[in-house]
Structure formats: structure tokens, C-alpha cells
Protein backbone atom coordinates (compact mmCIF):
# COMPACT_ATOMS: atom_id res chain seq x y z
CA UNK A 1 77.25 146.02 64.54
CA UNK A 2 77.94 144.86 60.77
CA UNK A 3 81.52 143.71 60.22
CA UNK A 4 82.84 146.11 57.87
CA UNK A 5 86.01 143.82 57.53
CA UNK A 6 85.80 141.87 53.49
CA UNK A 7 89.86 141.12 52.62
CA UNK A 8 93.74 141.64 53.48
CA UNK A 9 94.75 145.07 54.40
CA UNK A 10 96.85 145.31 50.59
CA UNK A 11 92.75 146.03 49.21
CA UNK A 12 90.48 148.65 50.20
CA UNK A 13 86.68 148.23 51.24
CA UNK A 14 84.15 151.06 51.31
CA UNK A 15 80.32 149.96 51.56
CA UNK A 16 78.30 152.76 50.81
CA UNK A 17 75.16 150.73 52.87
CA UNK A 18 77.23 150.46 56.14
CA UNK A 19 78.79 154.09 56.04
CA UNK A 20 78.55 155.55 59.40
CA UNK A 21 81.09 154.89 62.61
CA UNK A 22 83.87 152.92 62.24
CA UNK A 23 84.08 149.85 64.31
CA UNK A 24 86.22 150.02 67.64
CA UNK A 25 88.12 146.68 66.92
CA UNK A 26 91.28 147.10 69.51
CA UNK A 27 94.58 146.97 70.06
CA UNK A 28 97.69 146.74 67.33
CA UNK A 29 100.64 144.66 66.85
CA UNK A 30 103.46 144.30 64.54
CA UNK A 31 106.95 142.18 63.46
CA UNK A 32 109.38 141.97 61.11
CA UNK A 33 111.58 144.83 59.40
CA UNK A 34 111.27 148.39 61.13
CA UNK A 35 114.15 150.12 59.38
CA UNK A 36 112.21 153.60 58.93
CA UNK A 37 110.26 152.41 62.47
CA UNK A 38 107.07 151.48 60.05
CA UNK A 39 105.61 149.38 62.71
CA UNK A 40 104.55 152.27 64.94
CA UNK A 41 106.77 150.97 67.87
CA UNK A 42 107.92 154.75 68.56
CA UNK A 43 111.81 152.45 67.89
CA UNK A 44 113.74 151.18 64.19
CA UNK A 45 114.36 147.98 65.81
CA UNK A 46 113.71 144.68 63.79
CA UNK A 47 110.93 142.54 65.72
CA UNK A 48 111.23 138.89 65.53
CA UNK A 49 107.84 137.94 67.65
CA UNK A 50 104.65 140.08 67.48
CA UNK A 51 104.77 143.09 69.61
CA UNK A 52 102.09 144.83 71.02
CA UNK A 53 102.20 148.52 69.81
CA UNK A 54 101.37 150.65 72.81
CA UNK A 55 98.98 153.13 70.93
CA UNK A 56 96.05 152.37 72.09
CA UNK A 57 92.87 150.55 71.65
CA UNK A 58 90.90 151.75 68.78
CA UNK A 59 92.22 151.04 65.39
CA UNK A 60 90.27 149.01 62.99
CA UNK A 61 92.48 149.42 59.92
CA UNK A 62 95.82 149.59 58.84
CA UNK A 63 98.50 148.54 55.87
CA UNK A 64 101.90 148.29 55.49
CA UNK A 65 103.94 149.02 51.99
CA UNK A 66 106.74 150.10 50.37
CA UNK A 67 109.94 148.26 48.67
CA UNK A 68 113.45 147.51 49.59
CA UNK A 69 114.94 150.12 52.20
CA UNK A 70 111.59 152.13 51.53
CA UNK A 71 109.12 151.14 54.23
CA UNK A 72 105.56 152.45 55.78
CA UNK A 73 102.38 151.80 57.36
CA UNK A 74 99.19 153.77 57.38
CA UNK A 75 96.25 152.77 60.25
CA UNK A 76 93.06 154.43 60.76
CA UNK A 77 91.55 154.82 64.21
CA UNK A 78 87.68 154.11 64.90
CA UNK A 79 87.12 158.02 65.00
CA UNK A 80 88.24 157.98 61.68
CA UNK A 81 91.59 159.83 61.60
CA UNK A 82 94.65 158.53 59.74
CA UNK A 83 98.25 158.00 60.86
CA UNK A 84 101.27 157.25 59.24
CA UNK A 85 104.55 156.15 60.24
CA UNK A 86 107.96 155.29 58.62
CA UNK A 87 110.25 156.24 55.07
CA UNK A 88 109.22 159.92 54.31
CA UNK A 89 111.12 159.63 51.20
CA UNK A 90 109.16 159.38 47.60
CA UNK A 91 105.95 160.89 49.83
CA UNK A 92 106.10 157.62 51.18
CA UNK A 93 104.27 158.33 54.97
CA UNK A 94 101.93 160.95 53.50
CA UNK A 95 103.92 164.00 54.90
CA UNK A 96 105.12 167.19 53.37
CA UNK A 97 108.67 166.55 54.05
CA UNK A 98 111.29 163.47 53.88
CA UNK A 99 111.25 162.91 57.64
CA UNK A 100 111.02 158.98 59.33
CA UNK A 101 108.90 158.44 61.88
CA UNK A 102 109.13 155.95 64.24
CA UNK A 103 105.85 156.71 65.72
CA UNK A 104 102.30 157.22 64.08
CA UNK A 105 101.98 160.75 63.39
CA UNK A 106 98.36 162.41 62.24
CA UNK A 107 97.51 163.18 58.50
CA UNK A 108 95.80 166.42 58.89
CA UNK A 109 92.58 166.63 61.37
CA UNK A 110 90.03 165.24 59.33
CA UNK A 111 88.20 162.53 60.71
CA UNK A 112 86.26 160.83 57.69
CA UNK A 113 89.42 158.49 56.81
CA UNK A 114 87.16 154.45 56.03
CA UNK A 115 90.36 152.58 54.36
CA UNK A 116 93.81 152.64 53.69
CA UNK A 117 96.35 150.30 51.83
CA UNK A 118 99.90 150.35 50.65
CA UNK A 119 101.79 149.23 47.83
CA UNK A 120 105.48 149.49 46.65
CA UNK A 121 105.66 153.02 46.58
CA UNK A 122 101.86 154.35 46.65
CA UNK A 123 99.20 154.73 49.00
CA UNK A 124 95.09 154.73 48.48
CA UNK A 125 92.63 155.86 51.06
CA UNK A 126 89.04 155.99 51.08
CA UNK A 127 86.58 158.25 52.80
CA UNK A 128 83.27 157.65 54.01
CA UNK A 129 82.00 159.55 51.21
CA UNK A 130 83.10 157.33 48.65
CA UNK A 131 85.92 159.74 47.39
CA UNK A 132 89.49 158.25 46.62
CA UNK A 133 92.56 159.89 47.60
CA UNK A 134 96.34 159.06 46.99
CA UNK A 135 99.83 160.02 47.68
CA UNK A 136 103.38 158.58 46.26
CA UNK A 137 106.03 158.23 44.05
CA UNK A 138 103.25 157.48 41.55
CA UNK A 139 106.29 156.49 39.16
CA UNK A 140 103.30 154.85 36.69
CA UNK A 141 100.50 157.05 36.92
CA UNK A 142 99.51 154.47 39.93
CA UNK A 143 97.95 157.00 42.03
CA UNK A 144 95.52 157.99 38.95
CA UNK A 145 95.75 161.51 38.92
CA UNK A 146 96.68 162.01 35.16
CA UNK A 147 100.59 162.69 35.55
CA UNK A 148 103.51 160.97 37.39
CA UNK A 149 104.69 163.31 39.90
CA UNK A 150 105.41 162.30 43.08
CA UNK A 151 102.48 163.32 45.31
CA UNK A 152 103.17 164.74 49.03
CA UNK A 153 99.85 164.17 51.22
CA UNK A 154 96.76 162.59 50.08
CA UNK A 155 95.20 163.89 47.18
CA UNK A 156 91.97 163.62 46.01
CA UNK A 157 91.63 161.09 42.86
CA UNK A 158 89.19 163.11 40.37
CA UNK A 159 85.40 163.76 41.64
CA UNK A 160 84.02 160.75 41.82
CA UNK A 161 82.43 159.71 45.66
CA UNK A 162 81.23 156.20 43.77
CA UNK A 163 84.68 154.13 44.75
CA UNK A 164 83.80 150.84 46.53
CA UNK A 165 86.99 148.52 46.94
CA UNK A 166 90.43 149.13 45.61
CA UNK A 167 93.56 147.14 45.16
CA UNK A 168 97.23 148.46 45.32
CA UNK A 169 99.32 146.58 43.59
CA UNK A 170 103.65 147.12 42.55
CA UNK A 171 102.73 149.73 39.80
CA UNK A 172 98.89 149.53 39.11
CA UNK A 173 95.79 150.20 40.77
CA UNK A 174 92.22 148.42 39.89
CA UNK A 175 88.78 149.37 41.24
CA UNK A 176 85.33 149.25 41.86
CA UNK A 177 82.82 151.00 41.58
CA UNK A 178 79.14 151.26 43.32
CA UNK A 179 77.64 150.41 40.09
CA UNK A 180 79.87 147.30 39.72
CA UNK A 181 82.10 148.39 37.18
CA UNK A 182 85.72 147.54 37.10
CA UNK A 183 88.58 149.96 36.50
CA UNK A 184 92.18 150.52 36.16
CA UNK A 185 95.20 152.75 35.94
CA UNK A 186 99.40 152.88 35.86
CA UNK A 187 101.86 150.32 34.46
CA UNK A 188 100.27 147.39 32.06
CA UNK A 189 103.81 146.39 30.32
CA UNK A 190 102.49 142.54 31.08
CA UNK A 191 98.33 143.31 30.39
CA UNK A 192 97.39 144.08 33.92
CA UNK A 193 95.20 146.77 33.43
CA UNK A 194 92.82 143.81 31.46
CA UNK A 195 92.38 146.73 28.33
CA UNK A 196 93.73 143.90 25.96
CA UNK A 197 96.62 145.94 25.31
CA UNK A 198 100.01 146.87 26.76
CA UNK A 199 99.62 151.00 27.60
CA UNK A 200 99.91 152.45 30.61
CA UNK A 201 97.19 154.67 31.92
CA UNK A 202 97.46 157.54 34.30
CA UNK A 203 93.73 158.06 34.92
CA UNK A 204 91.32 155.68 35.76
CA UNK A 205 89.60 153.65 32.55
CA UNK A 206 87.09 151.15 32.67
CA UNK A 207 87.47 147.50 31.77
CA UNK A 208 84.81 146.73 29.31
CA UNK A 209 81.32 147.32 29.83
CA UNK A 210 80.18 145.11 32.74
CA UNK A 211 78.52 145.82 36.14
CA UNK A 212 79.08 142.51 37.77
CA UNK A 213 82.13 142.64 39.29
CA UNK A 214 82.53 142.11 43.13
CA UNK A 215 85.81 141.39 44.37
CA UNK A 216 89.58 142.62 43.19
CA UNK A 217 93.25 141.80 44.04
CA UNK A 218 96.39 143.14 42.68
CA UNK A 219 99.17 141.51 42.54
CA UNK A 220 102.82 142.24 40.77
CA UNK A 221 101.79 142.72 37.37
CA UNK A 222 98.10 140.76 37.68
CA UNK A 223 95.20 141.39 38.63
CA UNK A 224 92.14 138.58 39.85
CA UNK A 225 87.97 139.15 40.20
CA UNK A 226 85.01 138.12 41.04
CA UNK A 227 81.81 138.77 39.62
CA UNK A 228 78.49 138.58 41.64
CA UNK A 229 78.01 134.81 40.04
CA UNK A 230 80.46 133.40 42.16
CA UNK A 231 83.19 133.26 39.18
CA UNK A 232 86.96 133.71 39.33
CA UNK A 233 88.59 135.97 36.71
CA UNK A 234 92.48 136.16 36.07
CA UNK A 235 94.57 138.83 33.69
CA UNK A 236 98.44 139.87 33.63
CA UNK A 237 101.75 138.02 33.60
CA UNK A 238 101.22 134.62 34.14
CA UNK A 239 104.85 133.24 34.30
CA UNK A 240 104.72 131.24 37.70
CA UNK A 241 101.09 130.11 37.04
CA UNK A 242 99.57 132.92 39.43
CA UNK A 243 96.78 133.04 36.37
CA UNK A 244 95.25 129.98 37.47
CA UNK A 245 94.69 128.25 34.30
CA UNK A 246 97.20 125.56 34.07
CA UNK A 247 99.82 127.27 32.08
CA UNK A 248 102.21 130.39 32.47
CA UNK A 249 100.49 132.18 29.82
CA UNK A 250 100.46 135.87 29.88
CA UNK A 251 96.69 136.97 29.46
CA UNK A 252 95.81 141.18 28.03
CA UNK A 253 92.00 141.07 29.35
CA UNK A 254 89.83 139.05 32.15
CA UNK A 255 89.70 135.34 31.54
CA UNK A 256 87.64 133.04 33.47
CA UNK A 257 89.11 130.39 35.77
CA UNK A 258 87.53 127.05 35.38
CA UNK A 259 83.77 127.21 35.50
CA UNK A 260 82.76 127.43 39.28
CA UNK A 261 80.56 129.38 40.94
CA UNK A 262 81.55 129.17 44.61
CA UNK A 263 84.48 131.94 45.05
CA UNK A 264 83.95 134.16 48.22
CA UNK A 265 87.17 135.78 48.73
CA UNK A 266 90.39 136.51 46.87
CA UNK A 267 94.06 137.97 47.93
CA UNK A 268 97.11 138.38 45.90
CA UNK A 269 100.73 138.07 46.77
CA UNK A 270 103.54 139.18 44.96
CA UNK A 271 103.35 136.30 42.23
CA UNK A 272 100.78 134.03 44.01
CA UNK A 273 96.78 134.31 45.09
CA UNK A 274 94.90 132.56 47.96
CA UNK A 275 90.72 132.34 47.52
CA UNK A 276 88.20 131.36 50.21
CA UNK A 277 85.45 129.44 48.46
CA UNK A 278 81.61 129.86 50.39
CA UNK A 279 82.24 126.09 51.72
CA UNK A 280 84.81 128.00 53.63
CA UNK A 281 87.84 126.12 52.15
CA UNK A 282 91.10 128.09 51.52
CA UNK A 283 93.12 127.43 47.62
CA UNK A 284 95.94 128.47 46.51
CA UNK A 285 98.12 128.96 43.36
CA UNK A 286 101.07 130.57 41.78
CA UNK A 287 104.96 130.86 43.26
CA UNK A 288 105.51 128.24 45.67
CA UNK A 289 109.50 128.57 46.05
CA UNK A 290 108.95 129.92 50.08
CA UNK A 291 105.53 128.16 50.47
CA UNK A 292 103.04 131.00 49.70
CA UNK A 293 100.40 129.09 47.99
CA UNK A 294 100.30 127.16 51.50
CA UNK A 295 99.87 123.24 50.73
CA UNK A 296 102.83 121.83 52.02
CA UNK A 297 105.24 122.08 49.18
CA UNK A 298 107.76 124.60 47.39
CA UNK A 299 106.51 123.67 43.63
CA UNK A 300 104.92 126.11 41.84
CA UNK A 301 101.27 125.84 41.08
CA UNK A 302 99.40 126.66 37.77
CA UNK A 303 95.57 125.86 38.88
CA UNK A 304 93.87 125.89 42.41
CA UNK A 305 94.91 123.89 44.56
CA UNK A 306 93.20 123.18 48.42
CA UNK A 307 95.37 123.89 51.17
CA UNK A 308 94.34 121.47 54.16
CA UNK A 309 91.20 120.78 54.66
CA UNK A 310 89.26 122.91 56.97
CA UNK A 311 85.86 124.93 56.13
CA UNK A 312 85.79 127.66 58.35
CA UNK A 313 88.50 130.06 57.21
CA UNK A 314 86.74 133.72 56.73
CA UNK A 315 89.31 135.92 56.31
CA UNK A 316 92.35 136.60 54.32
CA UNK A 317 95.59 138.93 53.11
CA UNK A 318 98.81 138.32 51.14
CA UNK A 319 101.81 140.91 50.38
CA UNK A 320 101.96 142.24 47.13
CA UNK A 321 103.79 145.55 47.22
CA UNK A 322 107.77 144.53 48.29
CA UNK A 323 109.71 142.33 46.04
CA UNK A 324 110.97 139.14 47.51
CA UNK A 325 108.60 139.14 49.93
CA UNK A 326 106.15 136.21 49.58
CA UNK A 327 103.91 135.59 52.94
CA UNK A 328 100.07 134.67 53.40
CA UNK A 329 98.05 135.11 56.08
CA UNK A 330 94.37 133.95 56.99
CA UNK A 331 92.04 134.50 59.89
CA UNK A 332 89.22 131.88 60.85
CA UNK A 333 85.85 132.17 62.03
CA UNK A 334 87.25 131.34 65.56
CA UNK A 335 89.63 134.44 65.35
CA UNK A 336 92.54 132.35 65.30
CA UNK A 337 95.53 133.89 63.19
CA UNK A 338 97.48 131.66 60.61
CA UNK A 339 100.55 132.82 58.16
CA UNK A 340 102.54 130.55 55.56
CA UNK A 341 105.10 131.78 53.11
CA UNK A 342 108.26 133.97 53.77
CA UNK A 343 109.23 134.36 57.42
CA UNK A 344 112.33 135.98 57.37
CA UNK A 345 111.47 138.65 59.20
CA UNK A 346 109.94 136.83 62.13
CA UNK A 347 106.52 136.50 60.31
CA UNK A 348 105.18 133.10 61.78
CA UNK A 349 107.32 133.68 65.30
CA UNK A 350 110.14 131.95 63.77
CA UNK A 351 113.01 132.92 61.06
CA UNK A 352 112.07 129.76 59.44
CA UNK A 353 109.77 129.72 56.10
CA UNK A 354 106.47 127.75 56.60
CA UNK A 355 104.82 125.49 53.28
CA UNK A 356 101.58 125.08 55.60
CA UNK A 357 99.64 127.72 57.55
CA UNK A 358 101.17 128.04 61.12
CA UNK A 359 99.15 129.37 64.21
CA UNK A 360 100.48 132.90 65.38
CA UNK A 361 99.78 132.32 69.74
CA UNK A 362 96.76 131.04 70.90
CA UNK A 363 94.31 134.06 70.96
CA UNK A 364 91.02 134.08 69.51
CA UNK A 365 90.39 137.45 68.79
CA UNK A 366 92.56 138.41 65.56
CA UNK A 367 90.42 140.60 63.11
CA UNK A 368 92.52 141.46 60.71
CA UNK A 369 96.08 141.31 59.43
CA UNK A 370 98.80 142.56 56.77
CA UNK A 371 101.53 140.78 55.87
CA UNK A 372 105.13 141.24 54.64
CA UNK A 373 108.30 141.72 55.77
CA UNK A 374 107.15 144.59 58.13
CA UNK A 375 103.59 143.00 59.48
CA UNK A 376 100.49 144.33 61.21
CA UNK A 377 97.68 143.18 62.99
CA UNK A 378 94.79 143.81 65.13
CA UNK A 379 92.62 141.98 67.95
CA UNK A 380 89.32 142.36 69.00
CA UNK A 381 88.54 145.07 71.63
């Protein structure tokens, strides 16, 4: 069974080679904030330790989003229905109406649902057929459908069923597609559409011509890449060095990072990003203040820099989507569960902020996690 599973629950992954049955991973848990009872505890009660959800044993996706008072989640089980839970305001839980939940309710009957991920106010899906689909306040044209109306249920994102991965980030939205073409839509007041210019899109537009790209993150008003060579690309506000390039420079377009040629994996935080290189080490760079980049400090970083020294971390997610909120979290080939950064909602199993990836139990059968101040993850069935 091919492990579907290629970044943090804040990007979305479709692979058009593997379509077919969702995998059965297992059972979900959640912490932190639950003041619109986003963590699908059926309660609003704040969690300060990771809690096992009760609702069942078959999810193998899920995200959590939304800003200040404004929270959700979205999962998908492995028979490929969607559920949704928390703030109903601003079209926030995919409903028709304003209504909290405090429980995961069903978003329609369909059962073709592949990913799902949050950001401040805006949700993405994915279906097995490649299509994209949306629903939010879509203040920016975020959600891509060529206006800025707030969008009740998920909507279909033009006609295209060649979407492959997709990034949510505070305002903006990047993709790619099948062919490997990169492409972007809503705010880009700091250049984080990469179009060399500051105007905001409300449709989908490509970035340049080329069909290597491989790998995207969003962040708050960035965006990072790969291309198929194993090269890291950076664009967007740069002011607390989350650009990579040894300065605070703000960037209009895609610049290259250094010159190597060994970058697996990429996640972006709010203002920071953490990379897995194919040795299996973990970097970090950008806004350190609450220990997000992960190396043991609170300094700000302008260029990668190695946190620890392990090779075999394999998987990995940061928060982008709620402001103040700076927390990382990796999983390693052993299926242990780590998370650094902002734990002031009980993140790490402790109200206490952590400069170095900390252990979350002892289990060995994490696959995948999303971070922030409400946080979700699930085990291995």
C-alpha cells in the first residue's frame, strides 16, 4: 500500500498515479484551543494534553485553520467523505449556515473527498479526480474563484481536474499542477504570488513558464519550492529572514536558495520554514522569538540552519494560517512525533515554549500531524 502521506496537513497532496482508496491510517487526536469545539471532541473545552477523539478509526487526513476567535478543522475519512467541525461564521466549517459544531458533522454525501487544508479564513479540498474546490471568507480572492464573496460549502475552483498539491496560506493560495507548473492567486501586497509585481489575483495565474516544480509551502505573505533538481526556491516578505538568503529582503518572483541540490521536503510557518534534506536532516530558518526554527535558540535566522543532528526525520508540518501562532512539528521514520515552537495551548504536553523538538508520548505510530494553537493528529491503525 503506497503512502500517500508527502507534507504537513497546512498543504494539499493529490497523486494522480496513486488515485484509488484512501489509506485506513487510524485513530485521531487533538489539543490546544477548542473555543468553536474545532477539535472534534463533541465539547468547547481547551485541551492541554493530547486527547483521543472518540470518532473512530479511519481517518487519514485532516487540518485545522482559522484566526483569532475564528477556529475549524476539516478531516477526511478513508471512504473518502469529509467532515467539518467548529466557527460557522465567514463559511468557516463548510456549512450553509453560521452554526458551531462541536462535533464533526458531514459535508454533503459524496465520497471522493483525497485532501483538505485550512488557512486563516479559507479552506481547499481536493478530489480524487484532480478537481479543486473551496469555501471561505475568500476576503483576497484566496479561494480563486474570480470574486471575493464569501463562499458557503465547497465550491468547485474552475474546470480544471489537473491540481496536484496546494498550499493555503493567510491570504494566498499557490499550486501545482500535473504538468509541473506553478500557480497562484489572492493577496500579493509583499510579492507572494512570485508575478514580480504587487497585484492581487482572484483566479489562478501561472508563475512563469516552467514545468519543474515539485514541492510548495505558503506561509504569511511567502511562498517556498522545489523543483525536481533538488533546489530550494524562496519569494515574498522577507523581514524575519524566512527567505533564506541571509538578509530580510523582500523578493517579487522565485529566487534560488544557495545552490544545493538535496531538498526533499518543505513546510512553512507563519514567518518561518522547516526543510527535510534526502540525507534525512531537518533545517530551519526565519522567526525564532518562540523557537520555531527548532535549534535551540530564540534568534532569528536568515539562512538554513540544521536543527540537531539526526538523519531519519521523514515527515513534516508547521502553522501558517493563525497569527501569533508559531509551532513545528515533525514525524520520523520510527513514527515517533516531535513539536518545537509555540506551546501555549498545550502543544508539546506542556504550557511551556520549546527552542528544540520535544517528543509528544512514546508511541511509534504517528502518521501525520497539524499544528497550531488548536492541533491534530493521527496514528497508525
Amino acid at each position: 500500500m503506497s503512502n500517500r502521506w508527502k507534507g504537513g496537513f497546512v498543504q494539499l497532496f493529490f497523486d494522480p498515479l496513486t488515485a484509488g482508496p484512501l489509506e485506513d491510517f487510524g485513530p485521531l487526536y487533538a489539543v490546544g484551543y477548542n473555543n468553536m469545539g474545532q477539535l472534534f471532541l463533541g465539547d468547547k473545552t481547551n485541551r492541554s494534553t493530547w486527547t483521543a477523539t472518540n470518532t473512530g478509526s479511519s481517518w487519514v487526513t485532516a487540518s485545522t485553520g482559522g484566526a483569532s476567535s475564528y477556529n475549524f478543522s476539516f478531516a477526511i475519512k478513508s471512504n473518502g467523505s469529509i467532515w467539518a467541525a467548529g466557527n460557522g461564521q465567514y463559511a468557516g466549517n463548510g456549512q450553509p449556515t453560521d452554526v458551531d459544531y462541536s462535533s464533526p458533522v458531514q459535508l454533503g454525501v459524496e465520497t471522493t473527498w483525497d485532501k483538505v487544508g485550512s488557512g486563516k479564513w479559507d479552506t481547499l479540498a481536493v478530489k480524487t479526480d484532480g478537481t479543486l474546490w473551496g469555501c471561505g471568507r475568500n476576503l483576497n480572492g484566496e479561494l480563486g474563484l474570480n470574486n471575493r464573496n464569501l463562499t458557503r460549502g465547497l465550491t468547485q475552483v474552475g474546470a480544471g481536474t489537473d491540481w496536484y498539491k496546494v498550499g493555503n496560506g493567510e491570504y494566498q493560495t499557490m499550486a501545482l499542477k500535473t504538468n509541473g507548473t506553478m500557480w497562484s492567486w489572492g493577496l500579493n501586497d509583499q510579492g507572494q504570488l512570485g508575478h514580480n509585481d504587487t497585484t492581487n489575483r482572484s483566479s489562478p495565474v501561472q508563475i512563469g513558464a516552467l514545468t519543474t516544480w515539485s514541492e510548495i509551502a505558503v506561509g504569511e505573505s511567502f511562498g517556498v519550492a522545489l523543483k525536481t533538481d533538488g533546489t530550494l526556491w524562496t519569494w515574498g516578505r522577507g523581514l524575519n529572514g524566512q527567505l533564506g538568503r541571509n538578509n530580510t529582503t523582500q523578493i517579487n518572483y522565485p529566487a534560488q536558495v544557495g545552490a544545493l541540490t538535496n531538498w526533499s521536503k518543505i513546510a512553512a510557518s507563519f514567518t518561518g520554514v522547516i526543510a527535510i534534506k534526502t540525507d534525512g536532516t531537518l533545517w530551519g530558518w526565519g522567526y525564532n522569538a518562540l523557537g520555531a526554527v527548532g535549534d535551540g535558540t530564540a534568534i532569528n535566522k536568515s539562512s538554513p540552519v540544521q536543527i540537531g543532528s539526526d538523519t531519519d526525520w521523514a515527515e513534516l508540518t508547521a502553522d501558517p494560517a493563525v497569527t501569533g501562532s508559531h509551532t513545528s512539528a515533525a514525524i520520523k521514520t520510527d513514527g515517533t512525533l516531535w513539536i518545537w515552537g509555540e506551546s501555549s495551548y498545550g502543544q508539546t504536553n506542556s504550557s511551556n515554549n520549546a527552542s528544540s523538538p520535544v517528543q509528544i508520548g512514546s508511541d511509534t505510530t504517528w502518521k501525520k500531524v497539524a499544528v497550531g494553537r488548536s492541533s491534530m493528529a493521527i496514528q497508525g491503525s
